[in-house]
C-alpha atoms as a PDB file:
ATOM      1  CA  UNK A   1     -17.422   9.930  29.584  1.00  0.00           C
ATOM      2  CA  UNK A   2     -18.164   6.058  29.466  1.00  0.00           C
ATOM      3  CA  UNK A   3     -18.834   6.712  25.793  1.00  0.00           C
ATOM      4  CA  UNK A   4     -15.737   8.173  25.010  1.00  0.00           C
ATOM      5  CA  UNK A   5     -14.001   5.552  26.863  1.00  0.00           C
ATOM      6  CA  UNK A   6     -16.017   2.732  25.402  1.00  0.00           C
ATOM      7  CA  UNK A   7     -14.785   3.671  22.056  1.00  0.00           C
ATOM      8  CA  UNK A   8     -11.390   3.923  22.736  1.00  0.00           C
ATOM      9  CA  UNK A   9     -11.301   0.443  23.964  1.00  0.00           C
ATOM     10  CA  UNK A  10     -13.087  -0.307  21.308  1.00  0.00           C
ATOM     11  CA  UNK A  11     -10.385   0.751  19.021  1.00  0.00           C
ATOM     12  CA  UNK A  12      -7.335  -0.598  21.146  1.00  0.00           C
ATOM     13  CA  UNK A  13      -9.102  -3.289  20.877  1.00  0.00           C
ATOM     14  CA  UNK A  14      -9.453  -3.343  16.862  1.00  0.00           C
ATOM     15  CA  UNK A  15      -5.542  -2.147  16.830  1.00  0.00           C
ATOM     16  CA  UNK A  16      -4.536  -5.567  18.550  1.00  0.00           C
ATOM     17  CA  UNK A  17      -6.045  -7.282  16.241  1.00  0.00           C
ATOM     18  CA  UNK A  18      -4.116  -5.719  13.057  1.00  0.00           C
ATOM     19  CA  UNK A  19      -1.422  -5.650  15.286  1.00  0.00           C
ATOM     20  CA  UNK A  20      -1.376  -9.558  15.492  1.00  0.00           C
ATOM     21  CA  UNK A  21      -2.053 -10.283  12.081  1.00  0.00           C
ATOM     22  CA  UNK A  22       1.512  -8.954  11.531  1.00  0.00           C
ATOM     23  CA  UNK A  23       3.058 -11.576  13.806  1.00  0.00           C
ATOM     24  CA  UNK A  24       0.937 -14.042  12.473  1.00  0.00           C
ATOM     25  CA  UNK A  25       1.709 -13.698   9.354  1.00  0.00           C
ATOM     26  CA  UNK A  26       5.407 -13.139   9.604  1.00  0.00           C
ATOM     27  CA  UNK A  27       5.750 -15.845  12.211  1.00  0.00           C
ATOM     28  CA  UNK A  28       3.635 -18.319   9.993  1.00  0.00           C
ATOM     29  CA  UNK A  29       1.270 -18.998  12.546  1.00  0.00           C
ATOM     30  CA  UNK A  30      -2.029 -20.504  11.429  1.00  0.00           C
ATOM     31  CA  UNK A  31      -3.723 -20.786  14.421  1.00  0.00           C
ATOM     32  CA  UNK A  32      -2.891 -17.326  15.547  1.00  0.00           C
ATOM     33  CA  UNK A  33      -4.008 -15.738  12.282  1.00  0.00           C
ATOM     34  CA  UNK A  34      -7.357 -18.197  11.845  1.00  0.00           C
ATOM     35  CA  UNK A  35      -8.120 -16.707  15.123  1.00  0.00           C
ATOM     36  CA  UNK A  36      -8.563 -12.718  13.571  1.00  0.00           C
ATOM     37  CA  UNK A  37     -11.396 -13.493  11.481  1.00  0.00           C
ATOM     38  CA  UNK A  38     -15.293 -13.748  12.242  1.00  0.00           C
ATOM     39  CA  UNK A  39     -16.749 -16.901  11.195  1.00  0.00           C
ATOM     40  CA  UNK A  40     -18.086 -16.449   7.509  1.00  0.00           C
ATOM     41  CA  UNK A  41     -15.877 -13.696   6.859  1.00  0.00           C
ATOM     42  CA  UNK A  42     -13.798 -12.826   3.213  1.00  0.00           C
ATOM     43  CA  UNK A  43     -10.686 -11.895   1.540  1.00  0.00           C
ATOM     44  CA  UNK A  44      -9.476 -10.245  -1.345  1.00  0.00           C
ATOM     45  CA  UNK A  45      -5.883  -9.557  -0.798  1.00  0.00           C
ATOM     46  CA  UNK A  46      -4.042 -11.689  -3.553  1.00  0.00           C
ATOM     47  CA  UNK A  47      -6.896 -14.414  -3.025  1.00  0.00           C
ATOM     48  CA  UNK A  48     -10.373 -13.983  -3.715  1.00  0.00           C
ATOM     49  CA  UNK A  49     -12.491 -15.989  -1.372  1.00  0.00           C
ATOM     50  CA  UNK A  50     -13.504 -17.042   2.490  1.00  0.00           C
ATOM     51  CA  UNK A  51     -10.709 -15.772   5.112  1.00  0.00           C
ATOM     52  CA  UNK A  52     -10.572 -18.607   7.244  1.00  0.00           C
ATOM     53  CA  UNK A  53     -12.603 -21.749   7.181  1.00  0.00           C
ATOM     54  CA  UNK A  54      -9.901 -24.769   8.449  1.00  0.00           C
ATOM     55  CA  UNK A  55     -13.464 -27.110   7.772  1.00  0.00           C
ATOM     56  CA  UNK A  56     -13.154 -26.438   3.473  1.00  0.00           C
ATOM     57  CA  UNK A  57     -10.884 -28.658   2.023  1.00  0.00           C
ATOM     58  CA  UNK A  58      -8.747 -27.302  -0.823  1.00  0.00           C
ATOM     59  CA  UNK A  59      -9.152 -28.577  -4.377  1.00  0.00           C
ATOM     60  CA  UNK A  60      -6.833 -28.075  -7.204  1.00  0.00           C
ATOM     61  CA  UNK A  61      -7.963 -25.023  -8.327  1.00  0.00           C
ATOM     62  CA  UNK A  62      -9.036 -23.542  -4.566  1.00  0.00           C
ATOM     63  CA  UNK A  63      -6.522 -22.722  -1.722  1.00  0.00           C
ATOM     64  CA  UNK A  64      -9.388 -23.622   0.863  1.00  0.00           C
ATOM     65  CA  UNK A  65      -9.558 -20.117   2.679  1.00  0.00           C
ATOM     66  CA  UNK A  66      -7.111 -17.137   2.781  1.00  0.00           C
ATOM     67  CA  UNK A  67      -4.945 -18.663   5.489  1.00  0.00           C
ATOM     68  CA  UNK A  68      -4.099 -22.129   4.323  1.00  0.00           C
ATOM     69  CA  UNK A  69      -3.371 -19.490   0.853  1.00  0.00           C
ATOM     70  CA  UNK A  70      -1.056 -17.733   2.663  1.00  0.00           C
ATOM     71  CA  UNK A  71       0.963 -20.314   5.006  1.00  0.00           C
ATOM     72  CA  UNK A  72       1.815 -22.196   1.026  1.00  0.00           C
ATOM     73  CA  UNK A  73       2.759 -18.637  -0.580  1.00  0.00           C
ATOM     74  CA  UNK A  74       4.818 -17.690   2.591  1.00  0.00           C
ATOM     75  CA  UNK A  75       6.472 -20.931   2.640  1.00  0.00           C
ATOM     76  CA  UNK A  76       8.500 -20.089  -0.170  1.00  0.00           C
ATOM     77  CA  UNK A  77       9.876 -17.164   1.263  1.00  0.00           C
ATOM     78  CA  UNK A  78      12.606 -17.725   4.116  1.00  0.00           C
ATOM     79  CA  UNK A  79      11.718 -14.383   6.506  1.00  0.00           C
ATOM     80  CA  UNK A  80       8.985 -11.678   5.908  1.00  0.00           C
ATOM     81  CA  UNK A  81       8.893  -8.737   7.903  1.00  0.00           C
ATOM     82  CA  UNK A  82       5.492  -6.983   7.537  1.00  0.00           C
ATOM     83  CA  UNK A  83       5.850  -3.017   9.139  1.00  0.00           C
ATOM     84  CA  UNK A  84       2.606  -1.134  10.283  1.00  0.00           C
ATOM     85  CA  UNK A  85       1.668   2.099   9.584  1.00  0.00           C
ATOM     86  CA  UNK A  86      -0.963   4.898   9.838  1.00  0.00           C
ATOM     87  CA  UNK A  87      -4.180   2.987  11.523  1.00  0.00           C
ATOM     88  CA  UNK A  88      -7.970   5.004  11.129  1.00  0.00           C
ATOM     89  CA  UNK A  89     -10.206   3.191  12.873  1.00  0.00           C
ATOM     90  CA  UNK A  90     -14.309   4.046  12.330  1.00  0.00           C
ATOM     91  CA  UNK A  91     -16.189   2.823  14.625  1.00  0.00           C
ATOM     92  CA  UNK A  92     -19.720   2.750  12.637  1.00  0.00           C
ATOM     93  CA  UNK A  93     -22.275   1.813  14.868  1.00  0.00           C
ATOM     94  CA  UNK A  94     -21.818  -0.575  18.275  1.00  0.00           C
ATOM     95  CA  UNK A  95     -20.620  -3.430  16.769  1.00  0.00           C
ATOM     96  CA  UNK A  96     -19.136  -2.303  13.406  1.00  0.00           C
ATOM     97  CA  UNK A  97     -16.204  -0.295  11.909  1.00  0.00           C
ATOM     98  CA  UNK A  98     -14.003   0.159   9.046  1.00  0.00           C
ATOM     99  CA  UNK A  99     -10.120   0.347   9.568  1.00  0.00           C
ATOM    100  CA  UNK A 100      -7.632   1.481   7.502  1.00  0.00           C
ATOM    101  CA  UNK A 101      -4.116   0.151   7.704  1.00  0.00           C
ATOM    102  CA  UNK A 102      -0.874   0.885   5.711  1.00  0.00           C
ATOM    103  CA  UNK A 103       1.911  -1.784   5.698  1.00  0.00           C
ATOM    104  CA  UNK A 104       5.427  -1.870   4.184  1.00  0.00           C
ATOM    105  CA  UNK A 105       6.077  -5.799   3.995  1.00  0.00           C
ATOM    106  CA  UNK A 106       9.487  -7.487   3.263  1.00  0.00           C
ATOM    107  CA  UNK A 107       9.700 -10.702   2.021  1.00  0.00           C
ATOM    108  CA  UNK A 108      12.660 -12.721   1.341  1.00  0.00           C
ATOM    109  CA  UNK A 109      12.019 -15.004  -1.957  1.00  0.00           C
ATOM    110  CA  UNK A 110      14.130 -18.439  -1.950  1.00  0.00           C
ATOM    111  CA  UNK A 111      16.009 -19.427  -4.814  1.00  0.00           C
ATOM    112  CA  UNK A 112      15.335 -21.832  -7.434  1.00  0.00           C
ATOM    113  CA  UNK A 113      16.366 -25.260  -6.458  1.00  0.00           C
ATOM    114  CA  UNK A 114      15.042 -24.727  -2.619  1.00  0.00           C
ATOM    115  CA  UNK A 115      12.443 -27.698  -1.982  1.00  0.00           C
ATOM    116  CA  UNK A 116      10.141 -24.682  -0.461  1.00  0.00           C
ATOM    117  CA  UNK A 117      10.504 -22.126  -3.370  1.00  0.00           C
ATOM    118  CA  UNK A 118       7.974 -21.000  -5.272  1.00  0.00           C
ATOM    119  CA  UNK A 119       6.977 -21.334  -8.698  1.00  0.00           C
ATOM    120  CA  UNK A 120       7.761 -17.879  -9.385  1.00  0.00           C
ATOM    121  CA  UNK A 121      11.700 -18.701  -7.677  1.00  0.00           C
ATOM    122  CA  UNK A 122      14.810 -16.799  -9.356  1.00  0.00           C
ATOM    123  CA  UNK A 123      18.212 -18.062 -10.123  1.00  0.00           C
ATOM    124  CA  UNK A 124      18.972 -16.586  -6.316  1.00  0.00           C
ATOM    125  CA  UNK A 125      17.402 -15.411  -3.472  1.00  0.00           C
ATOM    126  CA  UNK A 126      15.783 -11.849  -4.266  1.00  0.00           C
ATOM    127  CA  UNK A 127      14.334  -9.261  -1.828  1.00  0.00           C
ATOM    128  CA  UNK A 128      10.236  -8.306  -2.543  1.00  0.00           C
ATOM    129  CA  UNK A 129       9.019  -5.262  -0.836  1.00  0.00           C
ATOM    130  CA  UNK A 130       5.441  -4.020  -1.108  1.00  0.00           C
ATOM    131  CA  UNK A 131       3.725  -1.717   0.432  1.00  0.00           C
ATOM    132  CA  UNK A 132       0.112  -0.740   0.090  1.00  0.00           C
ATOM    133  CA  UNK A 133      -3.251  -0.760   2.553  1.00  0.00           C
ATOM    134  CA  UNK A 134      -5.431  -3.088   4.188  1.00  0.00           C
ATOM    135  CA  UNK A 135      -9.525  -1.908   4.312  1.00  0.00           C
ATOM    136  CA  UNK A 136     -11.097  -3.912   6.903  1.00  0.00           C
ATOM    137  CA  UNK A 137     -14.531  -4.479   7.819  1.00  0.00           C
ATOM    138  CA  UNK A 138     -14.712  -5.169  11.639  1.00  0.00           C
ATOM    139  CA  UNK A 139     -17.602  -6.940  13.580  1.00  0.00           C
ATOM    140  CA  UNK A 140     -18.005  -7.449  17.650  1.00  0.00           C
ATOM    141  CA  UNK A 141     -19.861 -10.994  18.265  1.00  0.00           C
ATOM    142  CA  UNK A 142     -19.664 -12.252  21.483  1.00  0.00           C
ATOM    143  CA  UNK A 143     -18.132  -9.577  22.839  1.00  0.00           C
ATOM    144  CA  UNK A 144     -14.696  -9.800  20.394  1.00  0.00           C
ATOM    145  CA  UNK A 145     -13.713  -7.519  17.424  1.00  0.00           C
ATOM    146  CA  UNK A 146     -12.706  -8.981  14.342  1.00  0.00           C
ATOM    147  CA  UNK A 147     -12.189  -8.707  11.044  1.00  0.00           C
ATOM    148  CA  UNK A 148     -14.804 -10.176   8.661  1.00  0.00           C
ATOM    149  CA  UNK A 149     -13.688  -8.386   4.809  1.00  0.00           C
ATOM    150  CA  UNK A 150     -10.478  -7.257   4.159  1.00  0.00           C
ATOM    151  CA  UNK A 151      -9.381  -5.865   0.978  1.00  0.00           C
ATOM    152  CA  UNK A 152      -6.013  -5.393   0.402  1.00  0.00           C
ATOM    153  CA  UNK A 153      -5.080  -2.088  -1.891  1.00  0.00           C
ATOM    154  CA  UNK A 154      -1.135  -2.477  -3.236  1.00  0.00           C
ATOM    155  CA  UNK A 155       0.115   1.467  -3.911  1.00  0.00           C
ATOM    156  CA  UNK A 156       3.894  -0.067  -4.796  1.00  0.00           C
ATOM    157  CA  UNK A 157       5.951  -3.279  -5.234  1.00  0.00           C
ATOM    158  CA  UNK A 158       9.826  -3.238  -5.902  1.00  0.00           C
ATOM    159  CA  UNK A 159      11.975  -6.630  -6.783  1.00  0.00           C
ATOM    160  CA  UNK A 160      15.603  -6.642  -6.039  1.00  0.00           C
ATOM    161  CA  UNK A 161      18.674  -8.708  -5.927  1.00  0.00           C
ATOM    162  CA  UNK A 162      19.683  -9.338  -2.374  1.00  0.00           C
ATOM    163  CA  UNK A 163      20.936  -7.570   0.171  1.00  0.00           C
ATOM    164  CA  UNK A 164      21.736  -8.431   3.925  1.00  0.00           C
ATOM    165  CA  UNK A 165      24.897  -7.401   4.990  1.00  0.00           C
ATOM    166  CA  UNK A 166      25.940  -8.406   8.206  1.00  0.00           C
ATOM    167  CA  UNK A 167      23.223 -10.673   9.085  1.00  0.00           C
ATOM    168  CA  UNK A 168      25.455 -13.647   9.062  1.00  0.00           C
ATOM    169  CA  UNK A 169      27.085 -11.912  11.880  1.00  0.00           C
ATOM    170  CA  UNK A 170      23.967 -11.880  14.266  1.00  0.00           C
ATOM    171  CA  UNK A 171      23.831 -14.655  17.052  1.00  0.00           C
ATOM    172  CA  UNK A 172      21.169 -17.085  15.486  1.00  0.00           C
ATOM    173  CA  UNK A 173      19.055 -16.382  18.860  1.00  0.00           C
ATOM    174  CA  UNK A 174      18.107 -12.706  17.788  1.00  0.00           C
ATOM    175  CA  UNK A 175      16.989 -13.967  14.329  1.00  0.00           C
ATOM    176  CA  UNK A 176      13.234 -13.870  13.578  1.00  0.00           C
ATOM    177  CA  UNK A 177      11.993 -17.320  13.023  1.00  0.00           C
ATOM    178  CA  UNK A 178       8.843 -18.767  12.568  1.00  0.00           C
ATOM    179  CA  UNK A 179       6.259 -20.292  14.819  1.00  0.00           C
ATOM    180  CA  UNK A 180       6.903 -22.082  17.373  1.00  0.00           C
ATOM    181  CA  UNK A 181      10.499 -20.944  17.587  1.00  0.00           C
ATOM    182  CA  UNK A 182      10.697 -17.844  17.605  1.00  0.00           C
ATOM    183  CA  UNK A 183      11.527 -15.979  20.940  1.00  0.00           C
ATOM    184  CA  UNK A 184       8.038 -13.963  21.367  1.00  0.00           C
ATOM    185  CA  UNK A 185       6.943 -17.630  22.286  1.00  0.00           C
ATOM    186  CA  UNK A 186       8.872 -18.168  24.964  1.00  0.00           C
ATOM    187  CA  UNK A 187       7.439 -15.230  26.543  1.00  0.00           C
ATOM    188  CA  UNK A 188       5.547 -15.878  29.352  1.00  0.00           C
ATOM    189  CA  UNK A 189       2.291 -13.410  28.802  1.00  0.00           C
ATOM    190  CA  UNK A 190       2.241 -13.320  24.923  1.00  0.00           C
END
Protein backbone atom coordinates (compact mmCIF):
# COMPACT_ATOMS: atom_id res chain seq x y z
CA UNK A 1 0.00 0.00 0.00
CA UNK A 2 2.79 2.64 0.90
CA UNK A 3 3.99 1.97 -2.63
CA UNK A 4 0.99 2.73 -4.29
CA UNK A 5 0.59 5.73 -2.26
CA UNK A 6 4.16 6.86 -2.64
CA UNK A 7 3.63 7.08 -6.28
CA UNK A 8 0.66 8.88 -6.33
CA UNK A 9 2.20 11.62 -4.39
CA UNK A 10 4.77 11.32 -6.42
CA UNK A 11 2.73 12.26 -9.36
CA UNK A 12 0.52 15.03 -7.60
CA UNK A 13 3.48 16.12 -6.91
CA UNK A 14 4.93 16.23 -10.67
CA UNK A 15 1.24 17.64 -11.71
CA UNK A 16 1.89 20.84 -9.49
CA UNK A 17 4.69 21.45 -11.02
CA UNK A 18 3.22 21.59 -14.78
CA UNK A 19 0.45 23.01 -13.17
CA UNK A 20 2.56 26.13 -12.10
CA UNK A 21 4.47 26.53 -15.07
CA UNK A 22 1.11 27.66 -16.57
CA UNK A 23 0.74 30.52 -14.10
CA UNK A 24 4.16 31.29 -14.42
CA UNK A 25 4.25 31.70 -17.62
CA UNK A 26 1.00 33.47 -18.21
CA UNK A 27 1.51 35.65 -15.17
CA UNK A 28 5.18 36.49 -16.33
CA UNK A 29 6.67 35.43 -13.29
CA UNK A 30 10.39 34.72 -13.40
CA UNK A 31 11.01 33.71 -10.16
CA UNK A 32 8.09 31.39 -10.02
CA UNK A 33 9.00 29.68 -13.28
CA UNK A 34 13.11 29.64 -12.52
CA UNK A 35 11.92 27.77 -9.57
CA UNK A 36 10.46 24.44 -11.87
CA UNK A 37 13.69 23.49 -13.16
CA UNK A 38 16.64 21.30 -11.64
CA UNK A 39 19.84 23.00 -11.66
CA UNK A 40 21.68 22.08 -15.03
CA UNK A 41 18.60 21.27 -16.69
CA UNK A 42 17.54 22.08 -20.76
CA UNK A 43 15.08 23.33 -23.16
CA UNK A 44 14.04 22.95 -26.52
CA UNK A 45 10.71 24.53 -26.83
CA UNK A 46 11.27 27.52 -29.33
CA UNK A 47 14.87 27.93 -27.67
CA UNK A 48 17.52 25.54 -27.77
CA UNK A 49 19.62 25.70 -24.68
CA UNK A 50 19.89 25.66 -20.56
CA UNK A 51 16.26 26.16 -18.87
CA UNK A 52 17.14 28.35 -16.22
CA UNK A 53 20.51 29.62 -15.19
CA UNK A 54 19.75 33.57 -13.80
CA UNK A 55 24.03 33.33 -13.25
CA UNK A 56 24.63 33.27 -17.57
CA UNK A 57 24.54 36.51 -18.88
CA UNK A 58 22.93 36.91 -22.31
CA UNK A 59 24.98 37.92 -25.35
CA UNK A 60 23.71 39.12 -28.60
CA UNK A 61 23.18 36.09 -30.15
CA UNK A 62 22.11 34.00 -26.68
CA UNK A 63 18.88 34.67 -24.62
CA UNK A 64 20.87 33.48 -21.41
CA UNK A 65 18.51 30.47 -20.43
CA UNK A 66 14.91 29.57 -21.47
CA UNK A 67 13.31 31.90 -18.94
CA UNK A 68 14.94 35.25 -19.44
CA UNK A 69 13.88 33.83 -23.48
CA UNK A 70 10.58 33.70 -22.59
CA UNK A 71 9.80 36.81 -20.15
CA UNK A 72 11.34 39.09 -23.69
CA UNK A 73 9.06 36.94 -26.20
CA UNK A 74 6.03 37.21 -23.77
CA UNK A 75 6.55 40.78 -23.31
CA UNK A 76 5.31 41.53 -26.57
CA UNK A 77 2.19 39.93 -26.11
CA UNK A 78 -0.43 41.83 -23.78
CA UNK A 79 -2.31 38.47 -22.08
CA UNK A 80 -1.54 34.72 -22.74
CA UNK A 81 -3.69 32.19 -21.48
CA UNK A 82 -1.94 28.77 -21.58
CA UNK A 83 -4.91 25.72 -21.01
CA UNK A 84 -3.78 22.19 -19.73
CA UNK A 85 -4.68 19.10 -20.95
CA UNK A 86 -4.29 15.27 -20.84
CA UNK A 87 -1.20 14.74 -18.20
CA UNK A 88 0.72 10.88 -18.31
CA UNK A 89 2.98 10.85 -15.82
CA UNK A 90 5.83 7.74 -15.75
CA UNK A 91 7.32 7.42 -12.93
CA UNK A 92 10.67 5.48 -14.15
CA UNK A 93 12.54 4.54 -11.32
CA UNK A 94 12.56 6.48 -7.61
CA UNK A 95 13.67 9.57 -8.64
CA UNK A 96 12.84 9.80 -12.38
CA UNK A 97 9.87 10.07 -14.82
CA UNK A 98 8.72 11.24 -18.07
CA UNK A 99 5.46 13.39 -18.35
CA UNK A 100 3.48 14.13 -21.05
CA UNK A 101 1.44 17.29 -21.22
CA UNK A 102 -0.91 18.80 -23.90
CA UNK A 103 -1.57 22.60 -23.84
CA UNK A 104 -3.81 24.89 -25.93
CA UNK A 105 -2.05 28.42 -25.35
CA UNK A 106 -3.53 31.87 -26.31
CA UNK A 107 -1.53 34.64 -26.81
CA UNK A 108 -2.50 38.07 -27.57
CA UNK A 109 0.23 39.73 -30.08
CA UNK A 110 0.52 43.73 -29.70
CA UNK A 111 0.44 45.84 -32.57
CA UNK A 112 3.07 47.53 -34.40
CA UNK A 113 3.92 50.81 -32.89
CA UNK A 114 3.55 49.32 -29.09
CA UNK A 115 7.06 50.08 -27.33
CA UNK A 116 6.71 46.19 -26.12
CA UNK A 117 5.82 44.57 -29.54
CA UNK A 118 7.69 42.28 -31.14
CA UNK A 119 9.63 42.18 -34.15
CA UNK A 120 7.27 39.95 -35.73
CA UNK A 121 4.19 42.87 -34.66
CA UNK A 122 1.19 43.34 -37.28
CA UNK A 123 -0.52 46.45 -38.37
CA UNK A 124 -3.03 45.47 -35.20
CA UNK A 125 -3.28 43.40 -32.45
CA UNK A 126 -3.81 39.65 -33.71
CA UNK A 127 -4.84 36.55 -31.69
CA UNK A 128 -1.99 33.37 -31.82
CA UNK A 129 -3.25 30.10 -30.64
CA UNK A 130 -1.10 26.97 -30.51
CA UNK A 131 -1.51 24.00 -29.23
CA UNK A 132 0.84 21.07 -29.09
CA UNK A 133 2.76 18.89 -26.10
CA UNK A 134 5.29 19.32 -23.60
CA UNK A 135 7.77 15.90 -22.98
CA UNK A 136 9.37 16.37 -19.75
CA UNK A 137 12.09 14.69 -18.10
CA UNK A 138 11.53 14.87 -14.26
CA UNK A 139 14.21 14.40 -11.46
CA UNK A 140 13.65 14.28 -7.38
CA UNK A 141 16.91 15.94 -5.64
CA UNK A 142 16.55 16.84 -2.32
CA UNK A 143 13.46 15.54 -1.92
CA UNK A 144 11.62 17.96 -4.85
CA UNK A 145 10.43 16.94 -8.39
CA UNK A 146 11.35 18.92 -11.20
CA UNK A 147 11.74 19.24 -14.51
CA UNK A 148 15.27 18.99 -15.96
CA UNK A 149 14.50 18.51 -20.26
CA UNK A 150 11.56 19.59 -21.74
CA UNK A 151 10.84 19.36 -25.30
CA UNK A 152 8.12 21.06 -26.59
CA UNK A 153 6.19 19.15 -29.71
CA UNK A 154 3.74 21.93 -31.65
CA UNK A 155 0.74 19.59 -33.42
CA UNK A 156 -1.07 23.15 -34.63
CA UNK A 157 -0.73 26.97 -34.71
CA UNK A 158 -3.57 29.32 -36.09
CA UNK A 159 -3.07 33.37 -36.57
CA UNK A 160 -6.09 35.52 -36.54
CA UNK A 161 -7.34 39.00 -36.55
CA UNK A 162 -8.79 39.87 -33.20
CA UNK A 163 -11.48 39.05 -31.41
CA UNK A 164 -12.69 39.96 -27.77
CA UNK A 165 -16.02 40.97 -27.58
CA UNK A 166 -17.18 42.18 -24.48
CA UNK A 167 -14.05 42.28 -22.62
CA UNK A 168 -14.10 45.99 -22.39
CA UNK A 169 -17.15 45.40 -20.39
CA UNK A 170 -15.43 43.33 -17.53
CA UNK A 171 -14.56 45.27 -14.22
CA UNK A 172 -10.68 45.70 -14.67
CA UNK A 173 -10.40 43.64 -11.20
CA UNK A 174 -11.43 40.22 -12.88
CA UNK A 175 -8.86 40.78 -15.69
CA UNK A 176 -5.79 38.49 -15.72
CA UNK A 177 -2.73 40.53 -15.24
CA UNK A 178 0.66 39.81 -14.75
CA UNK A 179 2.88 39.31 -11.77
CA UNK A 180 2.66 40.95 -9.05
CA UNK A 181 -0.83 42.20 -9.78
CA UNK A 182 -2.74 39.85 -10.50
CA UNK A 183 -5.38 38.64 -7.88
CA UNK A 184 -3.94 34.90 -7.27
CA UNK A 185 -1.28 37.10 -5.36
CA UNK A 186 -3.24 38.50 -3.04
CA UNK A 187 -4.24 35.20 -1.93
CA UNK A 188 -3.21 34.38 1.26
CA UNK A 189 -1.92 30.49 0.79
CA UNK A 190 -0.82 30.65 -2.92
Amino acid sequence: MSDGLNQLLAKQEILEVVVRYARAIDRLDESLLRSLFHPGSTHNHFYEGPSSDPDRGATEDDAGDFVRYAMAVLTAHSHTHHQLGNTLIELTGETTALVETYFTAFHKMRAAGDPLAGPDAFDTEMDFFVGGRYLDKFERRGGHWKIIHRTGMTDWMRLDPPSARGMSALDASVVGQRFPDDFVYQLPSL
